[in-house]
C-alpha atoms as a PDB file:
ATOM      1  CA  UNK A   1     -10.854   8.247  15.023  1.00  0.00           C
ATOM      2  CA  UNK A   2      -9.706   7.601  11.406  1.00  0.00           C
ATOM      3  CA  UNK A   3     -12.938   4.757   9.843  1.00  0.00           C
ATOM      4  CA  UNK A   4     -11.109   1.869   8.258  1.00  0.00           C
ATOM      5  CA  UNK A   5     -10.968   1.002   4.905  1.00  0.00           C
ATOM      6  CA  UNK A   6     -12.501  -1.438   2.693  1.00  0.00           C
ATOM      7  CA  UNK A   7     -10.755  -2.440  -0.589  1.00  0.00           C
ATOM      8  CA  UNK A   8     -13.251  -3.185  -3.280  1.00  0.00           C
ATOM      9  CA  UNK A   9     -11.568  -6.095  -5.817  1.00  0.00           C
ATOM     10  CA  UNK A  10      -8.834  -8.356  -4.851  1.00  0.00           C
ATOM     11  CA  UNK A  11      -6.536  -7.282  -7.513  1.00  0.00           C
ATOM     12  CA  UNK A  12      -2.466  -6.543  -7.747  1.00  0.00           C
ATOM     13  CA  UNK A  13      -3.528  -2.775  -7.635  1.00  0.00           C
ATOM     14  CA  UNK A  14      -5.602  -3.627  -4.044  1.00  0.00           C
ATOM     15  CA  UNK A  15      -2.091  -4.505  -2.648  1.00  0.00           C
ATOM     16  CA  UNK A  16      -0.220  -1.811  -3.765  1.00  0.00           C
ATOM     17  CA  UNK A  17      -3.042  -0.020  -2.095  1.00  0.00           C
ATOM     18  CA  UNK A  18      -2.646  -2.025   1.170  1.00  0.00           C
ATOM     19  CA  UNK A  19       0.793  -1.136   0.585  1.00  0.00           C
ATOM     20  CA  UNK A  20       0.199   2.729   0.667  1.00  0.00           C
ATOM     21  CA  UNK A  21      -2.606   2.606   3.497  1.00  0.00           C
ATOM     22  CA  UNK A  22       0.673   0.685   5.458  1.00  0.00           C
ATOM     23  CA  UNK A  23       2.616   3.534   5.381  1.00  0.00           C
ATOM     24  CA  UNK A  24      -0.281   6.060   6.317  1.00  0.00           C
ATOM     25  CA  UNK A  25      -1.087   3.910   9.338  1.00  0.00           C
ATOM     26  CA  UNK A  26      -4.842   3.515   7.959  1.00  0.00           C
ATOM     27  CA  UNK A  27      -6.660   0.668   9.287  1.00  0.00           C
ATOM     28  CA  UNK A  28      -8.006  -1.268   6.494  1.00  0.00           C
ATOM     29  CA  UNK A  29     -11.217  -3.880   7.345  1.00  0.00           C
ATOM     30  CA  UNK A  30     -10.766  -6.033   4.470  1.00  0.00           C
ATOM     31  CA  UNK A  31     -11.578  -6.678   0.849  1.00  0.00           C
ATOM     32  CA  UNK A  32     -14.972  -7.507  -1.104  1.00  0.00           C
ATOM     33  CA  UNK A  33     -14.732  -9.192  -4.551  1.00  0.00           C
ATOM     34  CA  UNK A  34     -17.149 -10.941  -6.182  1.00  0.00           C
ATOM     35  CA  UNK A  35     -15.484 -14.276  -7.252  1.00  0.00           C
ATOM     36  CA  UNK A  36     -16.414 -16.815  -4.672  1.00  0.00           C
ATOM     37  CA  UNK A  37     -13.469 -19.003  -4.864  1.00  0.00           C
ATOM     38  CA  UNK A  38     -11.286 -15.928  -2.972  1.00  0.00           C
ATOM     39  CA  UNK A  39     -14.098 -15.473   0.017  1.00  0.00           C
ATOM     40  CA  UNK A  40     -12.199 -16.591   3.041  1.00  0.00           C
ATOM     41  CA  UNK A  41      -8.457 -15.869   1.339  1.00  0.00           C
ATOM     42  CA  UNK A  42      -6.395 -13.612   2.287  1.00  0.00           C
ATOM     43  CA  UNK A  43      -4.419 -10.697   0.270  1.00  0.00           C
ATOM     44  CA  UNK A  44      -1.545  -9.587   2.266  1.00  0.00           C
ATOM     45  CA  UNK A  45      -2.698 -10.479   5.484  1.00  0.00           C
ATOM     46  CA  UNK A  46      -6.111  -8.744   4.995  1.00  0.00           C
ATOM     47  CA  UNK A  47      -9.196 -11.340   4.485  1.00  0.00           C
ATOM     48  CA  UNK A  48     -11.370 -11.321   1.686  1.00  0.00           C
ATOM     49  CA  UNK A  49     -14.650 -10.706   3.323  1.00  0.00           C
ATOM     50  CA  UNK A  50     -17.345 -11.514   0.548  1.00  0.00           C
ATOM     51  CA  UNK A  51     -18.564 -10.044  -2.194  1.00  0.00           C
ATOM     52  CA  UNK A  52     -19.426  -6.680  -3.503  1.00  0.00           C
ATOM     53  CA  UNK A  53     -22.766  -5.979  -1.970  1.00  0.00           C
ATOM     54  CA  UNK A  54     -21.358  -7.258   1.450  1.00  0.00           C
ATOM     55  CA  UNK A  55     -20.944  -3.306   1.430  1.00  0.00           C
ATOM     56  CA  UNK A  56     -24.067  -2.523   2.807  1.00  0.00           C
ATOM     57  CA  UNK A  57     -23.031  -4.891   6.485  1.00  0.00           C
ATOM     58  CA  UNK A  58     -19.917  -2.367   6.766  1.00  0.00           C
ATOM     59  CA  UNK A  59     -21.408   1.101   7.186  1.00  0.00           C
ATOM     60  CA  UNK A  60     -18.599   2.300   9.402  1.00  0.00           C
ATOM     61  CA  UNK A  61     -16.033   1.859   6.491  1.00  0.00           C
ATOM     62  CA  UNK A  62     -14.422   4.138   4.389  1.00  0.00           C
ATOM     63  CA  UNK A  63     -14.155   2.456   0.354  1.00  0.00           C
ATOM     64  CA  UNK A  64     -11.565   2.231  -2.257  1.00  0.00           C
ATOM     65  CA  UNK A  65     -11.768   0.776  -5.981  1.00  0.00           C
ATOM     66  CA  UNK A  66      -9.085  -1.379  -6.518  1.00  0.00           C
ATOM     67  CA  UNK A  67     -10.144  -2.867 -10.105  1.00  0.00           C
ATOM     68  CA  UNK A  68      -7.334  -1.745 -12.506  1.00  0.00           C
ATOM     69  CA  UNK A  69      -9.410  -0.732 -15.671  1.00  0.00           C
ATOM     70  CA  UNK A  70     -11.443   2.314 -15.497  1.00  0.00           C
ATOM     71  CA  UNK A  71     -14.173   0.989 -16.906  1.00  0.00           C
ATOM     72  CA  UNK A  72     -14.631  -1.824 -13.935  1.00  0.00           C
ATOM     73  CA  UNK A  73     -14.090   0.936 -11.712  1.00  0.00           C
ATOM     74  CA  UNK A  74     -17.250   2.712 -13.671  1.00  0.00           C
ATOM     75  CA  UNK A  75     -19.302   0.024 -13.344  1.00  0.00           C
ATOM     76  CA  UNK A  76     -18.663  -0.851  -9.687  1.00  0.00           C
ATOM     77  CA  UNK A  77     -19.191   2.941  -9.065  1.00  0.00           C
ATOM     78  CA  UNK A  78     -22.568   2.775 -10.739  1.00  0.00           C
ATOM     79  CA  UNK A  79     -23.579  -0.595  -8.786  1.00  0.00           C
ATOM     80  CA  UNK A  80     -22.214   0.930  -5.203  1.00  0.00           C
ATOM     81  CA  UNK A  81     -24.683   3.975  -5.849  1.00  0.00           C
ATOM     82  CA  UNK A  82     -27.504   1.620  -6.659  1.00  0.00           C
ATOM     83  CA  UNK A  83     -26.943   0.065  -3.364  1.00  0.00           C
ATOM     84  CA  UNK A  84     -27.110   3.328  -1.323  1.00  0.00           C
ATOM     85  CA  UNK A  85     -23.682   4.127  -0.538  1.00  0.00           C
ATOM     86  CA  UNK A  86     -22.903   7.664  -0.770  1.00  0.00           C
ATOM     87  CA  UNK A  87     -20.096   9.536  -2.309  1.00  0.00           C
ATOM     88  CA  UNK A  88     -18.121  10.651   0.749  1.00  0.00           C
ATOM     89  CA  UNK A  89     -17.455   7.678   1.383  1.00  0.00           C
ATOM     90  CA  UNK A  90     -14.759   6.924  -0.466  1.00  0.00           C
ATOM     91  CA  UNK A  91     -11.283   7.783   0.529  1.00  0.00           C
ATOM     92  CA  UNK A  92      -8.060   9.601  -1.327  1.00  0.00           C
ATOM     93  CA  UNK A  93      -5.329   7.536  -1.310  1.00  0.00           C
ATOM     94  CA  UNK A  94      -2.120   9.368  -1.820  1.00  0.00           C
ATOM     95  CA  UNK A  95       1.091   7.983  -1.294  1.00  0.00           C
ATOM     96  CA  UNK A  96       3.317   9.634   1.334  1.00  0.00           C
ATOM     97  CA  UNK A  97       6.444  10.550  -1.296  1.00  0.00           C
ATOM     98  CA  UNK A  98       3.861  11.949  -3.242  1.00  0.00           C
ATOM     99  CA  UNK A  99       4.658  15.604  -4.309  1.00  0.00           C
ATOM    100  CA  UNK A 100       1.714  17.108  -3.572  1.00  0.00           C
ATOM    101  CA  UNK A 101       2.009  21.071  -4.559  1.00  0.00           C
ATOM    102  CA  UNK A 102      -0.351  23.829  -2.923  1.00  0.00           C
ATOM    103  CA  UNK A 103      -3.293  24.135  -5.397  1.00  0.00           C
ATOM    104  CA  UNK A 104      -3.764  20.769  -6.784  1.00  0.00           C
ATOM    105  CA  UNK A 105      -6.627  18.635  -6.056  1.00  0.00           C
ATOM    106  CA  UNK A 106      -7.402  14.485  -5.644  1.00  0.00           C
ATOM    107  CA  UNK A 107     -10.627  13.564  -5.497  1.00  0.00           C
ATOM    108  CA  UNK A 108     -12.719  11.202  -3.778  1.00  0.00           C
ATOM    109  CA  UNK A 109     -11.559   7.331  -4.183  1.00  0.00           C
ATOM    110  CA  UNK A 110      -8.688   8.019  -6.313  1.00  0.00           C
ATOM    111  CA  UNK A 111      -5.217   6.452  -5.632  1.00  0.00           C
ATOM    112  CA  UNK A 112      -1.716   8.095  -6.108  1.00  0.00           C
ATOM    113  CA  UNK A 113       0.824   5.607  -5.747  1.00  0.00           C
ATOM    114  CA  UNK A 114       4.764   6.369  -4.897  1.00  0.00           C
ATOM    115  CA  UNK A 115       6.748   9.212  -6.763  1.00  0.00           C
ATOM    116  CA  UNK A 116       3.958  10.836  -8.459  1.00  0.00           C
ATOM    117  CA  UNK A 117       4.584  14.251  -8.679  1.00  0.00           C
ATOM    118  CA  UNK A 118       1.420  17.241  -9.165  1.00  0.00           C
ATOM    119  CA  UNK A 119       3.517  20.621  -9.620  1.00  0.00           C
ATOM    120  CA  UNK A 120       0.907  23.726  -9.667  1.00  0.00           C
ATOM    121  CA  UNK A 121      -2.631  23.561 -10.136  1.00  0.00           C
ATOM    122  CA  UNK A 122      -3.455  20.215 -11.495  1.00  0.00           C
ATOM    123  CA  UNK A 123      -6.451  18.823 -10.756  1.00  0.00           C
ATOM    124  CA  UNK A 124      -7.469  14.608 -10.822  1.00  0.00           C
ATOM    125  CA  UNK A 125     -11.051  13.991 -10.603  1.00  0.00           C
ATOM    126  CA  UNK A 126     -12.826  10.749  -8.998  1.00  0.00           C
ATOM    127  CA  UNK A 127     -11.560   7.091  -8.890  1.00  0.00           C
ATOM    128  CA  UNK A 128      -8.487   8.131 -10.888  1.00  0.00           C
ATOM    129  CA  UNK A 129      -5.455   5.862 -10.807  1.00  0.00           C
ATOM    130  CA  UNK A 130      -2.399   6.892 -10.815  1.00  0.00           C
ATOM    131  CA  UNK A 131       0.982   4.181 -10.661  1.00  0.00           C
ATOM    132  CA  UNK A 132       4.531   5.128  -9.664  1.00  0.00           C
ATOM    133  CA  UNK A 133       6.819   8.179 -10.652  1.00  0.00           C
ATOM    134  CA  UNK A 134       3.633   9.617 -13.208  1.00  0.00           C
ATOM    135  CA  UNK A 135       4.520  13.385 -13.562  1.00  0.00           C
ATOM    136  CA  UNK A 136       1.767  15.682 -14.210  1.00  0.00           C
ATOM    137  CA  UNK A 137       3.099  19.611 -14.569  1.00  0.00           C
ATOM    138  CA  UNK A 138       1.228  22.917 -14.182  1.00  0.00           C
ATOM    139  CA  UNK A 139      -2.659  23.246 -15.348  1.00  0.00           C
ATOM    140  CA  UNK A 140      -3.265  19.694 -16.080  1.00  0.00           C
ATOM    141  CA  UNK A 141      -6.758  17.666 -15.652  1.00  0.00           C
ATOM    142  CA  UNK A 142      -7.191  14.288 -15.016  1.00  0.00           C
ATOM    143  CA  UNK A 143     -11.088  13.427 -15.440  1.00  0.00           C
ATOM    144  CA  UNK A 144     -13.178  10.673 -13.897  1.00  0.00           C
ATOM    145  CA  UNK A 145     -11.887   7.098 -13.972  1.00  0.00           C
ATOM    146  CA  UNK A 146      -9.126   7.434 -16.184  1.00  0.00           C
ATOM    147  CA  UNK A 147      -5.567   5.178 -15.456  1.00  0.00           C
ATOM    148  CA  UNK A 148      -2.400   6.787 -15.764  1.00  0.00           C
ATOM    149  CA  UNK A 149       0.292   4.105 -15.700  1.00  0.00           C
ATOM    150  CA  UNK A 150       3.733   3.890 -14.405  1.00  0.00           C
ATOM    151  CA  UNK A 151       5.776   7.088 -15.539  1.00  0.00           C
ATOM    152  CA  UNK A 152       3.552   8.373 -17.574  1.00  0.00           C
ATOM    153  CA  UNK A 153       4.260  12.448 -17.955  1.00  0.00           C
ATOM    154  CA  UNK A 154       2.196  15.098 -19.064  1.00  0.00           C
ATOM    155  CA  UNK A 155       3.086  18.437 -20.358  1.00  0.00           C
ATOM    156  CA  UNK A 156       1.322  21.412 -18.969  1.00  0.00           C
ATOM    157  CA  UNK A 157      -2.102  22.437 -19.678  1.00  0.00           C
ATOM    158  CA  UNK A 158      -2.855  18.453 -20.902  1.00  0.00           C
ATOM    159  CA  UNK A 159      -6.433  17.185 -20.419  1.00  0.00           C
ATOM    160  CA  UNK A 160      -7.477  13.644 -19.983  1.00  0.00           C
ATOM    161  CA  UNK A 161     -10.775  12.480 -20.354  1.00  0.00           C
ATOM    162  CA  UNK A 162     -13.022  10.339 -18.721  1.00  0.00           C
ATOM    163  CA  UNK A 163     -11.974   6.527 -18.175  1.00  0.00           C
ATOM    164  CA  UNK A 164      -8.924   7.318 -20.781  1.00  0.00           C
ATOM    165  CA  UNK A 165      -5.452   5.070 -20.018  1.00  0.00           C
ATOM    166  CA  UNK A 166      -2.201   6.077 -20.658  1.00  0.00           C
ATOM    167  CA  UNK A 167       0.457   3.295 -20.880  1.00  0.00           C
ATOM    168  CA  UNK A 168       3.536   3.303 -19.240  1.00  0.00           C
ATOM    169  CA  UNK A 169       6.174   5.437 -19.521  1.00  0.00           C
ATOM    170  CA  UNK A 170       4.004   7.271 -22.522  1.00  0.00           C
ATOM    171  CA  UNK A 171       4.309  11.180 -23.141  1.00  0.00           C
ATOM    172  CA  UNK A 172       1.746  13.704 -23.321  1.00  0.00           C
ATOM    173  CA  UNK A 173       2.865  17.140 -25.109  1.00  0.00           C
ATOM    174  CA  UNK A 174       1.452  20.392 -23.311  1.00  0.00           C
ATOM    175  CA  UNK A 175      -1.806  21.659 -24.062  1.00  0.00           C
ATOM    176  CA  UNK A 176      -3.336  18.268 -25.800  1.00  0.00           C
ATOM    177  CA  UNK A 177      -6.682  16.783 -24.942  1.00  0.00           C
ATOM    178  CA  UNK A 178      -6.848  13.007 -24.675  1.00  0.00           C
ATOM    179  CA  UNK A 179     -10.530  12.082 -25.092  1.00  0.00           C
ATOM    180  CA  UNK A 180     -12.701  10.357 -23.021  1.00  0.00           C
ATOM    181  CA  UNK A 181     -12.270   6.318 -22.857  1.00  0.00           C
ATOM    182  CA  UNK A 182      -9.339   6.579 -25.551  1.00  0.00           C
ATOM    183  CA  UNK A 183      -6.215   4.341 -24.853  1.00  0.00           C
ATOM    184  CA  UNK A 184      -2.463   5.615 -25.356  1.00  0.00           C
ATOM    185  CA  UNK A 185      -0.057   3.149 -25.735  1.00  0.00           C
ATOM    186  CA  UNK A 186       3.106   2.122 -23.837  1.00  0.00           C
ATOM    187  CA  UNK A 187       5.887   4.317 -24.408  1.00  0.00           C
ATOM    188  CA  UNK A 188       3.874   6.633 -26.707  1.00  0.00           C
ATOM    189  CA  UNK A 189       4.554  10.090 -27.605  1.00  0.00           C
ATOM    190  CA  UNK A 190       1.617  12.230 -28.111  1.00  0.00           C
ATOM    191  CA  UNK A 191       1.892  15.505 -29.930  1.00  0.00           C
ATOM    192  CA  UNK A 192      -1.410  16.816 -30.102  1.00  0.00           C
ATOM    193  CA  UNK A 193      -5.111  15.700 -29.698  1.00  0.00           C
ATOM    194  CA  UNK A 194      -5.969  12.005 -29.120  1.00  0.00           C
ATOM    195  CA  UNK A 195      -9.997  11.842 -29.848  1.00  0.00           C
ATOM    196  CA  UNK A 196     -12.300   9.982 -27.669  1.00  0.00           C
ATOM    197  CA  UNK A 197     -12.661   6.080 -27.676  1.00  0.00           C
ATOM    198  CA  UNK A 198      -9.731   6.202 -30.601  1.00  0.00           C
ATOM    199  CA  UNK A 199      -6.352   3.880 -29.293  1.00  0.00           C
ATOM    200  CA  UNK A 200      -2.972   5.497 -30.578  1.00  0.00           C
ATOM    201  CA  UNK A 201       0.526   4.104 -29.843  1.00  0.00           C
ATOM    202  CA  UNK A 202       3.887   4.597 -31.544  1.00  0.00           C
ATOM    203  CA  UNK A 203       6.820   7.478 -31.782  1.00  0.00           C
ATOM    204  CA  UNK A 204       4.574   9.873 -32.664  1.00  0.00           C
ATOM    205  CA  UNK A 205       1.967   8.283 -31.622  1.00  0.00           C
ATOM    206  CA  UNK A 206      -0.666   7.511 -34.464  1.00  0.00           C
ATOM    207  CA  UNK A 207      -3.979   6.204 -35.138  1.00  0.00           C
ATOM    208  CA  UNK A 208      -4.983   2.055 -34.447  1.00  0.00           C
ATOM    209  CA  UNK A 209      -8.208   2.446 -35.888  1.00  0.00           C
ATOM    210  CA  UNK A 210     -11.272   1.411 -34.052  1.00  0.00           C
ATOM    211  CA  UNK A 211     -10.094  -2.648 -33.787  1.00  0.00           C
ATOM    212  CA  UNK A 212      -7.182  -1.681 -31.864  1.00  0.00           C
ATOM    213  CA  UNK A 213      -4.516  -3.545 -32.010  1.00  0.00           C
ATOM    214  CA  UNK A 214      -3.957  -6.590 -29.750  1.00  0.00           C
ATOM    215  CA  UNK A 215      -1.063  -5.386 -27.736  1.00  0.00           C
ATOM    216  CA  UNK A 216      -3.315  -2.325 -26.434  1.00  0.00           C
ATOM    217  CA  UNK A 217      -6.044  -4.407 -24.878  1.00  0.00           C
ATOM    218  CA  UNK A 218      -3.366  -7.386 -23.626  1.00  0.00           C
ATOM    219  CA  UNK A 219      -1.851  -4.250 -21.369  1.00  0.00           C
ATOM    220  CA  UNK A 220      -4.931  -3.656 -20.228  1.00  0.00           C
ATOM    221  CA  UNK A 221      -5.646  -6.588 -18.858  1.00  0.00           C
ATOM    222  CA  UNK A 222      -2.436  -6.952 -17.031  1.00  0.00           C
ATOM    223  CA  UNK A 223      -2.865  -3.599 -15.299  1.00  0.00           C
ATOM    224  CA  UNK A 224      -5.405  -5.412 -12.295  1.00  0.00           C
END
């Protein structure tokens, strides 16, 4: 019998994820978030069950990150491990239009939403998030935590670093390396190496500098 799921943060990327787990027919048990004033609510029909370390009173359950920066995802990760809970027990989430090619890899607690397409070979590491229609061609790598947005694409051969975001609709060309934790911008066009924790944006995309500029950050917090 398939263990249901528990969503982890009651956020708009929790019901696209209730959305998905619909479709798959996966029972899902309900959602923990730590802000008291949603205990007792209800996200699409599923209750909000308590908070975080309400983990430990559903052992049965399999778990899914829904916090839409990579960084909160980090940070829950690290607190869920402090409380015990072992790695295999979060679940892959993958979309059922997803284009899911022989040789490419998801792993554990990472969520493809609807139209993403993985041609040959790519791999996407742990607690990844990927939105609709992202494209990711031959010999890419998605790392740990990062957040590829809606329609992202990536050329082939492109590697993404740890935690790193890619806005939407932004363009990756083949055989760059986007750093760990560093933030492209929405509708950007990369053409070659984005360095860790740097935030570039623009047609070519180009250097922020290490303020970054307010728009980068404000689309960050919208994607929840």
């Amino acid at each position: 019998m398939t263990a249901p799921v528990l969503l982890l943060a009651a956020s708009g990327l929790a019901r696209e994820t209730l959305a998905v787990l619909r479709r798959l027919g996966r029972p899902v048990a309900g959602i923990l978030d730590d802000e008291p004033g949603l205990h007792g609510t209800r996200v699409g029909e599923v209750p909000v069950l308590g908070p975080l370390d309400a983990v430990t009173d559903h052992p049965d359950t399999e778990l899914v990150l829904c916090a839409g920066k990579g960084r909160l995802r980090m940070i829950m990760a690290e607190r869920l491990a402090g409380l015990g809970v072992d790695e295999h027990r979060f679940a892959t989430v993958v979309a059922p239009d997803v284009t899911l090619s022989p040789g490419c890899t998801v792993g554990p607690g990472s969520i493809v939403l609807s139209g993403t397409v993985l041609t040959a070979d790519v791999g996407v590491g742990r607690h990844v998030v990927i939105m609709p229609r992202v494209v990711l061609t031959h010999d890419d790598r998605v790392e740990d935590f990062a957040t590829l947005c809606a329609g992202v694409t990536l050329g082939g051969h492109v590697q993404v670093g740890r935690g790193a975001y890619l806005g939407m609709s932004s363009s990756v060309r083949e055989h760059s390396r986007i750093g760990d934790h560093a933030v492209l911008g929405m509708g950007a066009v990369l053409l070659g190496d984005l360095p860790a924790g740097r935030t570039w944006a623009g047609v070519p995309a180009h250097d922020l500098g290490d303020g970054r500029a307010a728009a980068i950050p404000a689309i960050q917090e919208r994607v929840s």
